[in-house]
Every structure is written in C-alpha cells, then in structure tokens.
C-alpha atoms as a PDB file:
ATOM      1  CA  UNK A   1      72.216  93.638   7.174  1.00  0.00           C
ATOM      2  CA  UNK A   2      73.646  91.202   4.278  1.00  0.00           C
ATOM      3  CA  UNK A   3      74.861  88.323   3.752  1.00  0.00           C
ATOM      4  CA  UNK A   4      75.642  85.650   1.673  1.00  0.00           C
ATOM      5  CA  UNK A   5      74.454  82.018   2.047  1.00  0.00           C
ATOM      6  CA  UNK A   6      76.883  79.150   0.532  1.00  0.00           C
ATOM      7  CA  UNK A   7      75.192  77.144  -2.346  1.00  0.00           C
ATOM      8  CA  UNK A   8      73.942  74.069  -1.790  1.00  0.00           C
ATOM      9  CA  UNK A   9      76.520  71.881  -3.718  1.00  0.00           C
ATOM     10  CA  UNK A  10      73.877  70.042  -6.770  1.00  0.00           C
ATOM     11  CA  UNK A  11      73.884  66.760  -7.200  1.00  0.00           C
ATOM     12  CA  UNK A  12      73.547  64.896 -10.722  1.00  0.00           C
ATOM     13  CA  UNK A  13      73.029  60.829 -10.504  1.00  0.00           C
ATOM     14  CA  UNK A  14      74.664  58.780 -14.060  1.00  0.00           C
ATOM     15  CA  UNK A  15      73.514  55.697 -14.559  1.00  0.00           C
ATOM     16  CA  UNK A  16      75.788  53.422 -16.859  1.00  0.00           C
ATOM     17  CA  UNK A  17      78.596  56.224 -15.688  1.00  0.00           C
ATOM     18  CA  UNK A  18      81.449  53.379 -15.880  1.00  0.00           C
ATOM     19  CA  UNK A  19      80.262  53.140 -19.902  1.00  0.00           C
ATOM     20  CA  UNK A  20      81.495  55.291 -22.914  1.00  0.00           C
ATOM     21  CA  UNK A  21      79.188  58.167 -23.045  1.00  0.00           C
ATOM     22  CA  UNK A  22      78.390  58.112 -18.973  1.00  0.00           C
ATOM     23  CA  UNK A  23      82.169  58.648 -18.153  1.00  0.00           C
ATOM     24  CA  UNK A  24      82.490  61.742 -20.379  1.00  0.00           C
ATOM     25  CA  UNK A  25      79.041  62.877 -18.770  1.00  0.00           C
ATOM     26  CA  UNK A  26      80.222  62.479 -15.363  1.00  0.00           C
ATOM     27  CA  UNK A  27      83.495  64.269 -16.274  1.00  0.00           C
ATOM     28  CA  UNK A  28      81.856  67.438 -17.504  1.00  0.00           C
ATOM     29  CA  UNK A  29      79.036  67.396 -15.127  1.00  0.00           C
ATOM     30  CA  UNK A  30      82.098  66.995 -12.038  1.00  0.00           C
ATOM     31  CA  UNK A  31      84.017  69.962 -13.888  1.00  0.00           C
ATOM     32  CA  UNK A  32      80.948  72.112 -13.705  1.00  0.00           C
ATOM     33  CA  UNK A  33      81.093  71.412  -9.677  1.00  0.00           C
ATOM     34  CA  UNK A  34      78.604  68.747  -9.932  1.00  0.00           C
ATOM     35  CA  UNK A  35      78.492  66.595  -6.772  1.00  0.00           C
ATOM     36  CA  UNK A  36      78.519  63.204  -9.283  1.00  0.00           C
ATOM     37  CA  UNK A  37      76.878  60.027  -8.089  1.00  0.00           C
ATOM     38  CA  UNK A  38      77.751  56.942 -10.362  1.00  0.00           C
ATOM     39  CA  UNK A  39      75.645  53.658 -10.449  1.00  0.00           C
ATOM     40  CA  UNK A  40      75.433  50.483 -12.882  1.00  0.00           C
ATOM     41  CA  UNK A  41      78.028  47.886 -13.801  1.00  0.00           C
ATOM     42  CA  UNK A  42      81.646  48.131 -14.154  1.00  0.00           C
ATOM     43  CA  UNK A  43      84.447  47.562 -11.316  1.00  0.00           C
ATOM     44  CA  UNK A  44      86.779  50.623 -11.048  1.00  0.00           C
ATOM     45  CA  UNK A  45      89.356  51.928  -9.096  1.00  0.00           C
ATOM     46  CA  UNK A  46      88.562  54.921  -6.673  1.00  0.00           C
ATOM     47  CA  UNK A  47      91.502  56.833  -8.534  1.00  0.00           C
ATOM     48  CA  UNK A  48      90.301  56.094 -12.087  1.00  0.00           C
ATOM     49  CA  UNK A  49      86.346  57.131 -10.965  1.00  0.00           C
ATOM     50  CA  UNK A  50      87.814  60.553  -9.610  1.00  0.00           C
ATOM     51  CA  UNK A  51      89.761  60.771 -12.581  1.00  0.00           C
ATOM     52  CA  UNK A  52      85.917  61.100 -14.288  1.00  0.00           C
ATOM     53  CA  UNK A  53      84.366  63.263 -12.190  1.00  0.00           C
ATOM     54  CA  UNK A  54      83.049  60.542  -9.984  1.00  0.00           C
ATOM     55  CA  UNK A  55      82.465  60.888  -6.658  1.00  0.00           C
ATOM     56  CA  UNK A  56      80.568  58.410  -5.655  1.00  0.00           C
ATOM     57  CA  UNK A  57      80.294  54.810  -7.646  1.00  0.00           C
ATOM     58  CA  UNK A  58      77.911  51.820  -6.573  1.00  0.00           C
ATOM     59  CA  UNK A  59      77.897  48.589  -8.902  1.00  0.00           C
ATOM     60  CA  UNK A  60      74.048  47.745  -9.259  1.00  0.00           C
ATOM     61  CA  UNK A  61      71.439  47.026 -11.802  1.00  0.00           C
ATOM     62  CA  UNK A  62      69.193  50.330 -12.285  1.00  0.00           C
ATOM     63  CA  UNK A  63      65.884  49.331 -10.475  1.00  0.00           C
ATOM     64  CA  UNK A  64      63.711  50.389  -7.740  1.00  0.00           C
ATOM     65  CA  UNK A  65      66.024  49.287  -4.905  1.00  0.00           C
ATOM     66  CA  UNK A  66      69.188  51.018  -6.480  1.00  0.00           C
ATOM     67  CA  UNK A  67      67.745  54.090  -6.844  1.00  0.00           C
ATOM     68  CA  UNK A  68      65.827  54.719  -3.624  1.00  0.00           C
ATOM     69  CA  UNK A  69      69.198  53.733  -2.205  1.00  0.00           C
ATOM     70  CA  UNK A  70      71.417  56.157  -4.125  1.00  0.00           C
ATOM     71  CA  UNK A  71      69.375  58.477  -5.748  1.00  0.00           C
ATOM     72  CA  UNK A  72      67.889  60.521  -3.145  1.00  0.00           C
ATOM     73  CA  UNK A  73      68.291  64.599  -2.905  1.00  0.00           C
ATOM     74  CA  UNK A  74      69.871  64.651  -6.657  1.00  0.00           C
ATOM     75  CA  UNK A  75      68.836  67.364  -9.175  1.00  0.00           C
ATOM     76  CA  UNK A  76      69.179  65.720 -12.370  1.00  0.00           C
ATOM     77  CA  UNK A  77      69.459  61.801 -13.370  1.00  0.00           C
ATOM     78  CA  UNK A  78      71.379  61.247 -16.490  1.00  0.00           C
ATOM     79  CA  UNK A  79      70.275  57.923 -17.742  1.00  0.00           C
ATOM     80  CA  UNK A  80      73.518  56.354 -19.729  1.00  0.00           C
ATOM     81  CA  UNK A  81      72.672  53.102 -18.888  1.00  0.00           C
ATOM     82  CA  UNK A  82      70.950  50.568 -21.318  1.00  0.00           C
ATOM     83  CA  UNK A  83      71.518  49.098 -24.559  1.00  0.00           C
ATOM     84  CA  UNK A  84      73.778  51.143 -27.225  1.00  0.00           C
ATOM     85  CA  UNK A  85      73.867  48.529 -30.409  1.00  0.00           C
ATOM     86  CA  UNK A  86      72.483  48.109 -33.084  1.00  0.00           C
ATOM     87  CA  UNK A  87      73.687  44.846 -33.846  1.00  0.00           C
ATOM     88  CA  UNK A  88      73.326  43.569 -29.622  1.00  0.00           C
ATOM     89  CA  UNK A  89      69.466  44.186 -30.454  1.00  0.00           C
ATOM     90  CA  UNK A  90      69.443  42.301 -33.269  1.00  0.00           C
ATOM     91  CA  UNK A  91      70.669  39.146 -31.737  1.00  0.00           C
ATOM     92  CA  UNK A  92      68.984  39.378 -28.365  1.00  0.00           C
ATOM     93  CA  UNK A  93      65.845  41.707 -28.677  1.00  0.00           C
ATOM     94  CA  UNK A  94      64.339  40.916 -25.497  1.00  0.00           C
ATOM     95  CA  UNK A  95      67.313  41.864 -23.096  1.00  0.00           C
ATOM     96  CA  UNK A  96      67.372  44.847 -25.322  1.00  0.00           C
ATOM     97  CA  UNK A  97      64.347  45.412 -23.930  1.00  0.00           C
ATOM     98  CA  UNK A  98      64.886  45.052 -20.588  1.00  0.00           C
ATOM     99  CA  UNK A  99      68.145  47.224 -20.611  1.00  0.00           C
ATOM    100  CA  UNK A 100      66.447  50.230 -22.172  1.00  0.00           C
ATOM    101  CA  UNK A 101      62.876  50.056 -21.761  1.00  0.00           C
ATOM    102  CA  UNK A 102      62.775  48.616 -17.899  1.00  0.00           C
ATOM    103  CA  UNK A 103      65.801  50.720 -16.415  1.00  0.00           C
ATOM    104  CA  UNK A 104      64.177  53.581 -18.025  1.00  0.00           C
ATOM    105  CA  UNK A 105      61.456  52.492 -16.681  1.00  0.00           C
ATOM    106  CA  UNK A 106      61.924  52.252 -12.900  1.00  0.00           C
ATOM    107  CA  UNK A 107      63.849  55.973 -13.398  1.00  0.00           C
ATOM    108  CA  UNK A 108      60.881  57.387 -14.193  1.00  0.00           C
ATOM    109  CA  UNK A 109      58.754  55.948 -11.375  1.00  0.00           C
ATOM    110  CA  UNK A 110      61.240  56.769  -9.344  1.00  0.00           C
ATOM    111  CA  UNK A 111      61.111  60.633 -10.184  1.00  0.00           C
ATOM    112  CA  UNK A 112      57.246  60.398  -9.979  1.00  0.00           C
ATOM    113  CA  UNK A 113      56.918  58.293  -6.732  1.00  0.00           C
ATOM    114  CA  UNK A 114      59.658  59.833  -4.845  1.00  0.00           C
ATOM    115  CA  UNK A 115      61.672  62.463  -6.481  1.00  0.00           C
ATOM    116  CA  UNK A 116      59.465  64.781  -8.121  1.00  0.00           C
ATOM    117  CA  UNK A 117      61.278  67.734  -8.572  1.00  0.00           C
ATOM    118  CA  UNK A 118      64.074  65.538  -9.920  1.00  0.00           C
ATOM    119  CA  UNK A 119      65.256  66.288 -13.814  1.00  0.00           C
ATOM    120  CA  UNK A 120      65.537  63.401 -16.141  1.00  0.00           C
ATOM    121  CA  UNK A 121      67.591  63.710 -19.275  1.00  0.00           C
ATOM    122  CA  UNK A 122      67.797  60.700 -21.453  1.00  0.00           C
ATOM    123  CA  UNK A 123      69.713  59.741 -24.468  1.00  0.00           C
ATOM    124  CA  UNK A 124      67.387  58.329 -27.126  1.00  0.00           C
ATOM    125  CA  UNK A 125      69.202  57.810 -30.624  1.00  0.00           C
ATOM    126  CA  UNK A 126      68.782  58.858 -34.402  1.00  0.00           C
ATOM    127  CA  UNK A 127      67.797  55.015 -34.779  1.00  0.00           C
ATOM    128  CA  UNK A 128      64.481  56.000 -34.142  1.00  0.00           C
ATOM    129  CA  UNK A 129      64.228  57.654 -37.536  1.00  0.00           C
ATOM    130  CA  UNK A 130      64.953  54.623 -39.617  1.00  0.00           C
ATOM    131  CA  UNK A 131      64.204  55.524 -43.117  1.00  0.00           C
ATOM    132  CA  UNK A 132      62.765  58.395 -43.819  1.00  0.00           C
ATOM    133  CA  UNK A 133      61.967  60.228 -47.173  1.00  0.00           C
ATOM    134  CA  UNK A 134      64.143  63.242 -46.712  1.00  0.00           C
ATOM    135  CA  UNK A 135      67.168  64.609 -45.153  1.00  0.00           C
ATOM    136  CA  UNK A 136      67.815  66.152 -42.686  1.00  0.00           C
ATOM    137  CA  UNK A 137      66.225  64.519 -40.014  1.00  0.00           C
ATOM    138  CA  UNK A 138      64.159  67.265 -38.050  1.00  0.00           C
ATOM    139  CA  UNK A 139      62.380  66.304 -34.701  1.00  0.00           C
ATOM    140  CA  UNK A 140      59.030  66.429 -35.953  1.00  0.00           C
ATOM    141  CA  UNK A 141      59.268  63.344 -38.366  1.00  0.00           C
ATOM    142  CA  UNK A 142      57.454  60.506 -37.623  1.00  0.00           C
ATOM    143  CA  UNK A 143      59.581  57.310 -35.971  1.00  0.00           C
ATOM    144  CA  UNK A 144      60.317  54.516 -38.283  1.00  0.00           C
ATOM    145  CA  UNK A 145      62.600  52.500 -36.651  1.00  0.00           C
ATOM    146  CA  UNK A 146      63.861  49.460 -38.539  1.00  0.00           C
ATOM    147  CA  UNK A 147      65.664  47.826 -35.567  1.00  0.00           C
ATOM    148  CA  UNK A 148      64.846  46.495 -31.987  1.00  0.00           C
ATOM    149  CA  UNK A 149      66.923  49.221 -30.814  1.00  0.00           C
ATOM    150  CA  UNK A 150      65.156  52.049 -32.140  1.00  0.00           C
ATOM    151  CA  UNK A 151      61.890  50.457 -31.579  1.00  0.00           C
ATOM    152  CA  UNK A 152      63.176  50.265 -27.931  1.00  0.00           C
ATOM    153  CA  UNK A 153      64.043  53.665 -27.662  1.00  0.00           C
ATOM    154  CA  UNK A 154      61.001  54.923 -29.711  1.00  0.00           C
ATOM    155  CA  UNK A 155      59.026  53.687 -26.316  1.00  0.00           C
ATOM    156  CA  UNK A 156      61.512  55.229 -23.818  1.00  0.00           C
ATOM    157  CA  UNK A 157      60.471  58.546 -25.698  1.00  0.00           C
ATOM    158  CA  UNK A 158      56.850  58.115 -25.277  1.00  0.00           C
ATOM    159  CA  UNK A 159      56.676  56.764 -21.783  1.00  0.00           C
ATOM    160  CA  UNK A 160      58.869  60.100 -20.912  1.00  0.00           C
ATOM    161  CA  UNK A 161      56.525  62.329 -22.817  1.00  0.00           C
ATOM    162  CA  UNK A 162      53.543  60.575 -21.199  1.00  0.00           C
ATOM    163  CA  UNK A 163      55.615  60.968 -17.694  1.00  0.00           C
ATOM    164  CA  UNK A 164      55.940  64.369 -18.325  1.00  0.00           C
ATOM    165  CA  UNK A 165      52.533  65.041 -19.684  1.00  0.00           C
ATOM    166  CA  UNK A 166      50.586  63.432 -17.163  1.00  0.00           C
ATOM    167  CA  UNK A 167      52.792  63.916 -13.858  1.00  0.00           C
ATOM    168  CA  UNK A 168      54.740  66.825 -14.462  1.00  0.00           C
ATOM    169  CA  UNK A 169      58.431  65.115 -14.326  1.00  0.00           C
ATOM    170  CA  UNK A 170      60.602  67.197 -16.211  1.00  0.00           C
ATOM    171  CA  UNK A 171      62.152  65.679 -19.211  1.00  0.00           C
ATOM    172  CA  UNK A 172      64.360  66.219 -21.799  1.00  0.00           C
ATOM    173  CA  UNK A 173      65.786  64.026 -24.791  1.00  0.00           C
ATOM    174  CA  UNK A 174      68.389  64.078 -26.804  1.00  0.00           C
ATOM    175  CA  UNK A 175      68.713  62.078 -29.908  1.00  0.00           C
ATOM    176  CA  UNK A 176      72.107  61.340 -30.563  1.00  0.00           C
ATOM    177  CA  UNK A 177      73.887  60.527 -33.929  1.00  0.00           C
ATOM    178  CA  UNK A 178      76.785  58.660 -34.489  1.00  0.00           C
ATOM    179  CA  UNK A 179      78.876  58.950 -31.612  1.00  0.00           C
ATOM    180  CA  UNK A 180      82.824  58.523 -31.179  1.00  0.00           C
ATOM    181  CA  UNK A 181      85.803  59.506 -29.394  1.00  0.00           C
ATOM    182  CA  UNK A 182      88.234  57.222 -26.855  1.00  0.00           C
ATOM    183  CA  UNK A 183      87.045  54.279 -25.373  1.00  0.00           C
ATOM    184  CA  UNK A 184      84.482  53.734 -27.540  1.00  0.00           C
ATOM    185  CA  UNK A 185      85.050  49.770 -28.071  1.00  0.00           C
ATOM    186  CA  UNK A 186      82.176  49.002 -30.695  1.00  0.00           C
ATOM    187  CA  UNK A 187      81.026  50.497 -33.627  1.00  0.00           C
ATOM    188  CA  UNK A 188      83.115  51.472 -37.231  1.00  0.00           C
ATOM    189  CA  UNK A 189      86.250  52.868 -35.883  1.00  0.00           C
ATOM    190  CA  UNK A 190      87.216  50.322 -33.051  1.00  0.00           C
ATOM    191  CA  UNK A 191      85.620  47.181 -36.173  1.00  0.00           C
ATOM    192  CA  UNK A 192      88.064  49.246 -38.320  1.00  0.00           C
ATOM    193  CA  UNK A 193      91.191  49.490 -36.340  1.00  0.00           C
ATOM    194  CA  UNK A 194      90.378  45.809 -35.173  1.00  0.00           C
ATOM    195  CA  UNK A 195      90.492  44.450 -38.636  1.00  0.00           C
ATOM    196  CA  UNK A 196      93.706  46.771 -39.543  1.00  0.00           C
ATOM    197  CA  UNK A 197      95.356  44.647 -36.415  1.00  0.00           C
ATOM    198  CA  UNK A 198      94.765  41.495 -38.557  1.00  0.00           C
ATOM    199  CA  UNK A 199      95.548  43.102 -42.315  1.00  0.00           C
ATOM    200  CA  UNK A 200      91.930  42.639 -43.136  1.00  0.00           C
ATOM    201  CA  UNK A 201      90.764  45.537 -45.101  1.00  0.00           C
ATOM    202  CA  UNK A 202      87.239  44.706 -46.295  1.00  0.00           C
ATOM    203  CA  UNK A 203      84.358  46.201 -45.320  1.00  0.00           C
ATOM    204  CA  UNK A 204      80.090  46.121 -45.140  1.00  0.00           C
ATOM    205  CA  UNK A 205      78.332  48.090 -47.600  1.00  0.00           C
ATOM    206  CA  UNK A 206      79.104  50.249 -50.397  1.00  0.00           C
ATOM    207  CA  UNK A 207      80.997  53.129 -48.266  1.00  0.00           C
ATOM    208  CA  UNK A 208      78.917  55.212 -49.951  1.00  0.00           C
ATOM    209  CA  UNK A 209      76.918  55.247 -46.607  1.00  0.00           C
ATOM    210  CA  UNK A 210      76.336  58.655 -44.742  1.00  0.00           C
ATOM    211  CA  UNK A 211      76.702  59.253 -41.281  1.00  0.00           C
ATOM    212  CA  UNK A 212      76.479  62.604 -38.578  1.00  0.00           C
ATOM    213  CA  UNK A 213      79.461  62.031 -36.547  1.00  0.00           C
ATOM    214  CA  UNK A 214      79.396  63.613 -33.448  1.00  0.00           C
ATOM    215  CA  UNK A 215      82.537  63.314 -30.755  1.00  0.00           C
ATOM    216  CA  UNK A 216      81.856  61.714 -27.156  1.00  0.00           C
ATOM    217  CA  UNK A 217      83.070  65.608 -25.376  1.00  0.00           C
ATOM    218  CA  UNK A 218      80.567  67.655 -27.915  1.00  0.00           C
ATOM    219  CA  UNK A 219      77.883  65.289 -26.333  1.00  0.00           C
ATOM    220  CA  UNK A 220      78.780  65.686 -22.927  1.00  0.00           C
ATOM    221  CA  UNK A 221      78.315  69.405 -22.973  1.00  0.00           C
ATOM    222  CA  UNK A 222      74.898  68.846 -24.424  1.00  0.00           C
ATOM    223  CA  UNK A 223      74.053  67.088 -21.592  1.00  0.00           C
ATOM    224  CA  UNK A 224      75.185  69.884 -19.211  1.00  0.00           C
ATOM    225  CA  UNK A 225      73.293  72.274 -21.140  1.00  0.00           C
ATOM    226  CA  UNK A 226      70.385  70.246 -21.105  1.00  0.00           C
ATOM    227  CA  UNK A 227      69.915  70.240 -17.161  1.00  0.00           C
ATOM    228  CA  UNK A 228      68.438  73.507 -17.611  1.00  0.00           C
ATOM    229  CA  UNK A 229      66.097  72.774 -20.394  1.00  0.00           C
ATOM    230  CA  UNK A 230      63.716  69.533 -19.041  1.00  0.00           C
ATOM    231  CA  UNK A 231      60.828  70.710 -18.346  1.00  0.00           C
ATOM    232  CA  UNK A 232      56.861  68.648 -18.350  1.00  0.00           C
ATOM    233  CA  UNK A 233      57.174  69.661 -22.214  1.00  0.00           C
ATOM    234  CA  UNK A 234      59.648  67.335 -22.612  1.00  0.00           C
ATOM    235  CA  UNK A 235      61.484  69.023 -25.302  1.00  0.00           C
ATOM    236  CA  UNK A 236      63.355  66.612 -27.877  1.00  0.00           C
ATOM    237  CA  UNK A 237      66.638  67.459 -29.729  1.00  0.00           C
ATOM    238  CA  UNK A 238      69.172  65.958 -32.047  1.00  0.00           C
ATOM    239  CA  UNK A 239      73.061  65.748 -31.168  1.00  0.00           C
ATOM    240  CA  UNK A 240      74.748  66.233 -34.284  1.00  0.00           C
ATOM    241  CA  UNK A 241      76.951  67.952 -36.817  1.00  0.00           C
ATOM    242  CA  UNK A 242      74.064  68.359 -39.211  1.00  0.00           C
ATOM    243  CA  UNK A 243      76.999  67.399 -41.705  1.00  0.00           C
ATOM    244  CA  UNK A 244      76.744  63.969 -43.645  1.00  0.00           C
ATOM    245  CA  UNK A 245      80.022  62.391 -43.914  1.00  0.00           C
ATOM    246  CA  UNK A 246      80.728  58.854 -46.109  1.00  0.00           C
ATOM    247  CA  UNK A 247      81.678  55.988 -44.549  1.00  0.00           C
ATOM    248  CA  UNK A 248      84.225  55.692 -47.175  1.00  0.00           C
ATOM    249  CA  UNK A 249      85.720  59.170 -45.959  1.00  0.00           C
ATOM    250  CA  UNK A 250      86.016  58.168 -42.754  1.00  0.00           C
ATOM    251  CA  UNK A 251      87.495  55.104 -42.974  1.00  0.00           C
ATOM    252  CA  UNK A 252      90.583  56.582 -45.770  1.00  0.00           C
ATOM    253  CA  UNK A 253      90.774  59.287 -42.459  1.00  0.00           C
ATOM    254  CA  UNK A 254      91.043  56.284 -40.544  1.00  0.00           C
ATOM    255  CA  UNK A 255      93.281  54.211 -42.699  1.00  0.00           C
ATOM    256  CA  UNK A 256      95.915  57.253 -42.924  1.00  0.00           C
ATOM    257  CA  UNK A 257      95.950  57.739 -38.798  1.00  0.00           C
ATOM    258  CA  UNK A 258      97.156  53.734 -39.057  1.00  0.00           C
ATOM    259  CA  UNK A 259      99.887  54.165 -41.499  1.00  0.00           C
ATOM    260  CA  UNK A 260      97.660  51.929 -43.988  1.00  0.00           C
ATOM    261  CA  UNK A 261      98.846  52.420 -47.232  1.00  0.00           C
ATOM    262  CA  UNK A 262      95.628  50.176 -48.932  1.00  0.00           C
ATOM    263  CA  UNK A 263      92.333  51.657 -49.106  1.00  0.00           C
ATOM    264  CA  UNK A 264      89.174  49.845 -47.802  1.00  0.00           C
ATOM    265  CA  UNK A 265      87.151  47.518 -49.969  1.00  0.00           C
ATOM    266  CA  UNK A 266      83.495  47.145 -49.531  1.00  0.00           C
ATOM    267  CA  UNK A 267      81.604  44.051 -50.424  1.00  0.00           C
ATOM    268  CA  UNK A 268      78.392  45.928 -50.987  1.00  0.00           C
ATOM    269  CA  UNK A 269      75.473  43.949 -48.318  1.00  0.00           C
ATOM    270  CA  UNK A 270      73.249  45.701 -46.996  1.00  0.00           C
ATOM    271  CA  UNK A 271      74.005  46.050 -42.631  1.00  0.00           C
ATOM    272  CA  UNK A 272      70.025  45.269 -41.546  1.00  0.00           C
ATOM    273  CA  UNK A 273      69.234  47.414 -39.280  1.00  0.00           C
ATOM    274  CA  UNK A 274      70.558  50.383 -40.479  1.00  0.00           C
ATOM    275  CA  UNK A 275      69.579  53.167 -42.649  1.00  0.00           C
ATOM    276  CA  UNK A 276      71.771  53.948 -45.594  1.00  0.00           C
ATOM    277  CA  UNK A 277      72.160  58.041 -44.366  1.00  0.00           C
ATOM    278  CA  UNK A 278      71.776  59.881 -41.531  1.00  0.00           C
ATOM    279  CA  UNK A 279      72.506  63.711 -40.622  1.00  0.00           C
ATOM    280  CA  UNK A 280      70.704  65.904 -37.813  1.00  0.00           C
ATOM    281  CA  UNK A 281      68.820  69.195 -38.188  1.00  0.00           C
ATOM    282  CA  UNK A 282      69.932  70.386 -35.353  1.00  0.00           C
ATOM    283  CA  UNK A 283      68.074  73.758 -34.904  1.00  0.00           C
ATOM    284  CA  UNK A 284      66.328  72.663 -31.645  1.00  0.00           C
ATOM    285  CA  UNK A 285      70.121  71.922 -29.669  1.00  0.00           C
ATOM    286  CA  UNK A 286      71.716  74.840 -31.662  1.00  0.00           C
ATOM    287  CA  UNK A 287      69.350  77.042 -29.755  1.00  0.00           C
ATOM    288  CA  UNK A 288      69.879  76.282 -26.741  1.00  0.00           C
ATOM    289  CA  UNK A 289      73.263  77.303 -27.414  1.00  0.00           C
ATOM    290  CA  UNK A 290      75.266  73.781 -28.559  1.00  0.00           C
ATOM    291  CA  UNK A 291      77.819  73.798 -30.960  1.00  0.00           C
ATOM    292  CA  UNK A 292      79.869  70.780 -31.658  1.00  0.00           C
ATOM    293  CA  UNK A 293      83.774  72.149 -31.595  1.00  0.00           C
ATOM    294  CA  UNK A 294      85.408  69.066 -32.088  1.00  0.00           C
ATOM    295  CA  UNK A 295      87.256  68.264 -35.915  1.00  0.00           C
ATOM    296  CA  UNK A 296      86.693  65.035 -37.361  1.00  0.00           C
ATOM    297  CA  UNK A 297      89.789  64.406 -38.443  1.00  0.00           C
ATOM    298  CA  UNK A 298      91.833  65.093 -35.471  1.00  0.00           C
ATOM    299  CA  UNK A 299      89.385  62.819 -33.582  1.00  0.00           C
ATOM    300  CA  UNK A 300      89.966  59.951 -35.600  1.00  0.00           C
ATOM    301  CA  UNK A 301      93.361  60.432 -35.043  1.00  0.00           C
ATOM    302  CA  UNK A 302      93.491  60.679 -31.789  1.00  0.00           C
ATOM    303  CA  UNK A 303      91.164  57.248 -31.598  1.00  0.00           C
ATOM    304  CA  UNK A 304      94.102  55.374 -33.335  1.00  0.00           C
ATOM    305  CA  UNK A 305      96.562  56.577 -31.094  1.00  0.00           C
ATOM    306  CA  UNK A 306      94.233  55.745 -28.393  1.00  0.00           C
ATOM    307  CA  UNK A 307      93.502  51.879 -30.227  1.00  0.00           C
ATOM    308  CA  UNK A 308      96.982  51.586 -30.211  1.00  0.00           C
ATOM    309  CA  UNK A 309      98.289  51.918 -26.976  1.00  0.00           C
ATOM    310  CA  UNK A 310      94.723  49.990 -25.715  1.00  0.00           C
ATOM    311  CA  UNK A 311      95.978  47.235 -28.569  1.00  0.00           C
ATOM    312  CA  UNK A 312      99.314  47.168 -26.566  1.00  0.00           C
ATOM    313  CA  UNK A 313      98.331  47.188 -23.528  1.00  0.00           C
ATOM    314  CA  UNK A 314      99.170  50.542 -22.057  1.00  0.00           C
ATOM    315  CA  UNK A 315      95.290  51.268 -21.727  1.00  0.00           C
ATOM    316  CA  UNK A 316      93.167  48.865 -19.672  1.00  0.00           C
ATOM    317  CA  UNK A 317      89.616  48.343 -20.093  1.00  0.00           C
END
C-alpha cells in the first residue's frame, strides 16, 4: 500500500520584513509557499503585510525575548534587520553597532541555543571591501572597510563563520552591492529625485564614480535560492551585476525618467566613507544558479514613477 503524506508547510522568519529589502524577501519567500513570519519595527496594516507575503507581523526589537517568542519551528531566518547606511554609521557609530552587530547577535544564539537545525542567511554588504587594489571584487579579498558600517558588518561575517565553524549553524552570506528598486527612501536615486523636487541639480563627487547596481526583486530571489545553500561552511557570495556603471550614467537615466532637461553637476568632494568603484565577481551566486534579469534603465524609470506618486501622495510610507 501507498500513499502520500501532505508537506509540512516551511516556515521562513524576516527580521526588518516591514523595511526595503525584507518586504521584497517576504514577498518572494510567501510566493514560493513560504509560511512568512515578520518581526521588527514598522506599523502596518494586515492588508498591506498580506499584500508582501506576510503572514504573520509582530513589532519588536530583534533580541532574545522576540525570538524565542516568534521564532520557534521556522526553517530559515532571514536577517533584514539592522543598519543599511553608510552615512547613519557615520554619524552615530555606536547604534550602528548595536543594530547590526547585537541583533545579529542574539539570532545566532538563538539558532545555537534553541534552534539548531534552523538556517541563517544574512545580508552583509560590498562595504566590507572598501578599497581594494583591483576590480572586480572576488570573495576571497581581504576586508578593508573604510566605514563603521562595513566594519560592522565585517564582524557579523566572522561571528557567523565562527557560529558555523564551531557549532555547526548553517550559514550563508550574501554581500550585496548597490541596491534599488521602489521604496527604497535613501540612497542616490530617492537624494536625486529629492533634489529634482526642489530644482537643485548638483551633486557629490566627480560622477565619474562606479557602482554594481543590483534591483531590490534580483535580490530577493537570491535569497530564496540561498535557503538551500547555508550550510556550517558558511559559504559567502556577492549580489551583483558584475557590471560597473557611472554615477554620472545613472543619474542622466535618472534625469530623463523626470523630464529634466539639465544635466547634473558635480562639485567634485570626496563622499567619506565610500570607495570611488565597486562591481561584483559574481561567480560564487552565478553558480548556484542567480542571474539578475532586471534592466537598469527600466528600473530607474519605474523608481520615478514610483517617487512621484509617493511625492504626491498617492503612496504612503
């Protein structure tokens, strides 16, 4: 005799999954029939947290309590929550601290006290790089961060690969480049579209600047792919185009989508904190099957149309 036992539905916890990258996360992990538990700051309507892929959302700071509270019987922990600026790290290095390095932190005991069988995947950033000598950046460089931030998430690395190492937690990290798509409310394109608002068309830097632009969605589906990949090895990957694209280029792109008819004009200081150009080997991710789909140009369109109707109120934060 056979038969056929249903599937336990699996279970994926987001922290930070009312933020920018945790809402696409939960979205594509709730399309792939993800049971999605959300849990961090942000107030939301049950409506609008479905509408991600949320099933579940509990406003809490990520520590011990939290997670033996919300986190038990899940498969995978995405950890979206933390610090994601440059600039935030800069002015307040301590609570940059805390937001990465603690929350990460407390996950990680978590998994190892209570939750072993538990995946963790974790987005770590190209900021740990800083300068380096040669392009592209491949995961075996040494770290030489130049900010707080990727100092911050240079130690969120190595306490997972010591987690991993010396307990057997099953990690994986992904380093990701510079990220954008809707409802991103920081960073060069909402700066940009912000100034454009008030006519103001001048700019850090030289524009000469390069950057591995990667869209919000093409990250997402890194993350789903990566469920499958953390193991005590705690394999580490970068999220990225491997294409290096000028600042300059993306702002005309930018400046078009708006209906600007000037072009940008840099004053030429340097932005501390951040290395003049960045693009991703990304050999590691590409093997495990990634490939970034979305067009550059059509997503910096569709970020102005989505500015604009956020700039007039149609959107609300």
């Amino acid at each position: 005799m056979s038969y056929i036992v249903e599937e336990t539905v699996k279970r994926v916890l987001i922290t930070g999954a009312h933020g920018f990258l945790g809402r696409y996360v939960a979205k594509i992990y709730g399309q792939a029939g993800f049971y999605v538990v959300g849990l961090g700051h942000g107030t939301w309507s049950i409506s609008e947290a479905k509408a991600w892929g949320v099933n579940e959302w509990h406003h809490a700071d990520v520590d011990m309590d939290a997670l033996q509270s919300y986190a038990s019987d899940v498969n995978i922990i995405v950890h979206c929550a933390g610090s994601g600026s440059v600039g935030f790290s800069l002015s307040n290095p301590m609570k940059d601290f805390e937001r990465t390095v603690w929350t990460t932190h407390y996950v990680l005991e978590y998994i190892r006290t209570f939750s072993p069988n538990t995946r963790l995947l974790y987005p770590s950033s190209a900021a740990v790089y800083g300068n380096q000598a040669t392009l592209p950046l491949t995961i075996d460089m040494t770290p030489n961060p130049i900010s707080p931030y990727g100092v911050h998430k240079n130690i969120v690395e190595e306490l997972c690969a010591m987690y991993a190492k010396q307990y057997g937690l099953r990690v994986a990290v992904l380093r990701l480049f510079s990220v954008y798509g809707n409802g991103l409310k920081k960073q060069l394109l909402w700066d940009a579209c912000s100034k454009l608002s008030q006519g103001i068309h001048t700019f850090w830097g030289t524009g000469e600047e390069t950057r591995d632009w990667v869209h919000v969605s093409d990250v997402a589906k890194a993350f789903l792919i990566a469920g499958d990949k953390a193991s005590p090895k705690c394999p580490v990957v970068n999220v990225g185009t491997g294409q290096a694209v000028k600042i300059k280029a993306v702002l005309d792109t930018l400046f078009d989508a708006y209906g600007e008819q000037e072009r940008p004009v840099f004053g030429g200081e340097v932005n501390a904190g951040n290395p003049n150009h960045y693009v991703a080997d990304v050999a590691a991710i590409t093997g495990w099957g990634w490939h970034p789909s979305a067009d550059l140009t059509q997503g910096i369109n569709e970020y102005v149309r989505w500015y604009r109707e956020y700039d007039n109120g149609s959107i609300r934060a």
